[in-house]
Protein backbone atom coordinates (compact mmCIF):
# COMPACT_ATOMS: atom_id res chain seq x y z
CA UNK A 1 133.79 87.31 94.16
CA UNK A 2 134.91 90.88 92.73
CA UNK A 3 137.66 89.30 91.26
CA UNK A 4 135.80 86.78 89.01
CA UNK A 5 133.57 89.75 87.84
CA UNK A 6 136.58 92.15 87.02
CA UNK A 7 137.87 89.09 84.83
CA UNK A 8 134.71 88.26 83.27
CA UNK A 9 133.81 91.79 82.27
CA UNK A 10 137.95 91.93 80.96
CA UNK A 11 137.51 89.07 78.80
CA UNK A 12 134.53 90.19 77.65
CA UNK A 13 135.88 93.62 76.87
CA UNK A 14 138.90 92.34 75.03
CA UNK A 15 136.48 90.10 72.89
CA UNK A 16 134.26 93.50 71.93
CA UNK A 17 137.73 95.01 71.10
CA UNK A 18 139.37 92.19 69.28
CA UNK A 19 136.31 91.43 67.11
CA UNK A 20 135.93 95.51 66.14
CA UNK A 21 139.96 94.84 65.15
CA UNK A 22 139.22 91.63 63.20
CA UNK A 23 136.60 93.71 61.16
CA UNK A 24 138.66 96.35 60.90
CA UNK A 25 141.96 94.58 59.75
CA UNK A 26 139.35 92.88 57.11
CA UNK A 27 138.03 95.46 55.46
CA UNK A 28 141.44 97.52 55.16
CA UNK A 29 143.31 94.01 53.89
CA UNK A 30 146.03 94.30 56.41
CA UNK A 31 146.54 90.79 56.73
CA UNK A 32 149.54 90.92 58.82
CA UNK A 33 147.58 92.84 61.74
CA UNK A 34 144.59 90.63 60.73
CA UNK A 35 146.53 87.33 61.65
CA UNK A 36 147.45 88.65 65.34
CA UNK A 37 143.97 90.11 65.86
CA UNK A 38 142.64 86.35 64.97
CA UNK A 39 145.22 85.11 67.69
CA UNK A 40 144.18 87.56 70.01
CA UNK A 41 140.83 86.63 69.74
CA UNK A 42 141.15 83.42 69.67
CA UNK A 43 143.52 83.19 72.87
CA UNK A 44 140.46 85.05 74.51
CA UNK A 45 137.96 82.94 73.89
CA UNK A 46 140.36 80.50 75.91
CA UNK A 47 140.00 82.26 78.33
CA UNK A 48 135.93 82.84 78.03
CA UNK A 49 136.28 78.59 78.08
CA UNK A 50 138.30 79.04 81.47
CA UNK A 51 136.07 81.21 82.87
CA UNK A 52 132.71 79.07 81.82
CA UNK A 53 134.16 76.09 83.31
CA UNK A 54 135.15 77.93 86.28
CA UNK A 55 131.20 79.16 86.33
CA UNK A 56 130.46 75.47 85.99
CA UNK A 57 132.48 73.47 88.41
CA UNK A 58 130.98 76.12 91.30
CA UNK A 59 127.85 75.50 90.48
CA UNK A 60 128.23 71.60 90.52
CA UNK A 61 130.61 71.97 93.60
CA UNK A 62 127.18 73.90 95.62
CA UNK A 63 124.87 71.30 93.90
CA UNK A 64 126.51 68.19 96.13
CA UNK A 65 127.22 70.59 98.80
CA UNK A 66 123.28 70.84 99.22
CA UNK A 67 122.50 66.97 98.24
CA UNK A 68 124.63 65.88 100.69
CA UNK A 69 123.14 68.08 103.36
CA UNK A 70 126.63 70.03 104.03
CA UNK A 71 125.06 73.80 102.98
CA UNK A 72 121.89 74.17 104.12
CA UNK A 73 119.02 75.58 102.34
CA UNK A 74 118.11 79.54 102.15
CA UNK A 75 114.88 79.16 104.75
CA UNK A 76 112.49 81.78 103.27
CA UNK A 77 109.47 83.21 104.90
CA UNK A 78 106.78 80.54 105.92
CA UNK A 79 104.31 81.98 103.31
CA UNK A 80 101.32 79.56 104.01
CA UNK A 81 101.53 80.28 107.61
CA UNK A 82 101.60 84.03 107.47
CA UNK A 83 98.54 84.14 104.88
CA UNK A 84 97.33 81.93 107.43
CA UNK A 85 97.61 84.50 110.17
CA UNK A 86 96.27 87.35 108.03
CA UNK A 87 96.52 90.84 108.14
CA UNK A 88 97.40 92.65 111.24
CA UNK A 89 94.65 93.80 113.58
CA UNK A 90 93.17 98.10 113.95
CA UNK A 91 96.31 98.60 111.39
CA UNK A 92 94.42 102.07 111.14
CA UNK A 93 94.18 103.35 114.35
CA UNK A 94 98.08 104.92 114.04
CA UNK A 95 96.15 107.67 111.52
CA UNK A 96 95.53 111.05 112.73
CA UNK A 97 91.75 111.22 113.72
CA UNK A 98 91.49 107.56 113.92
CA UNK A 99 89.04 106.22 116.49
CA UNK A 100 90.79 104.55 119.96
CA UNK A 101 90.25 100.68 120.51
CA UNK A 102 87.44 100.34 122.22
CA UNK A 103 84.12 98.51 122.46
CA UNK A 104 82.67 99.74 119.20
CA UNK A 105 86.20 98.55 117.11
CA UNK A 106 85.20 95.70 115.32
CA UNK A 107 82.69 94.14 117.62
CA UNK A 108 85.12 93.51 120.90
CA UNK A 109 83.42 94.47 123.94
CA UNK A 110 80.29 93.52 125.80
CA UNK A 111 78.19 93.03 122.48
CA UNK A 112 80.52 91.08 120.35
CA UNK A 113 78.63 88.98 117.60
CA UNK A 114 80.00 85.22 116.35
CA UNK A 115 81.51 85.24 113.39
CA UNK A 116 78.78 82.17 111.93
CA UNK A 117 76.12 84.50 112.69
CA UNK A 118 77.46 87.57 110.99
């Protein structure tokens, strides 16, 4: 995919150039250098056309790749299930000073309370 980036940012940079050239050739009134500039330019937005259809016939080519099931889907993370799960359990007890799990973390040991009754 480099490649279609070096020519995209080429055909860009030639139409930047080409346009300062048209302006140029304009306000001088050198109408010789003004009619290849105008050539030049528009030869390059040919090739901006090329490119834009290229851009376009990928992007319909991976739109029926994915209707018709032949690329599958990006799977991203199962976000109702981990907000489900909530956060991780003593996530403080790595700290320096922190207390050890024990019977007095959080209600776990012979005297735990319900949660309804909290």
């Amino acid at each position: 995919m480099r490649w279609f980036f070096a020519i995209l940012y080429g055909v860009t940079a030639i139409l930047f150039l080409a346009f300062v050239a048209w302006i140029a050739t304009r306000i001088t009134h050198e109408d010789a250098a003004n009619y290849i500039v105008s050539k030049i330019l528009v030869y390059d937005l040919y090739a901006i056309g090329v490119v834009m259809l290229y851009v376009a016939f990928v992007g319909a080519w991976h739109t029926w790749e994915r209707l018709t099931g032949r690329m599958e889907l990006e799977r991203g993370p199962n976000l109702p299930a981990l907000h489900h799960a909530g956060p991780p359990r003593d996530r403080h007890t790595h700290r320096v000073g922190a207390k050890s799990e024990g019977a007095g973390n959080r209600h776990r040991g012979p005297h735990t309370e319900l949660p309804r009754l909290v």
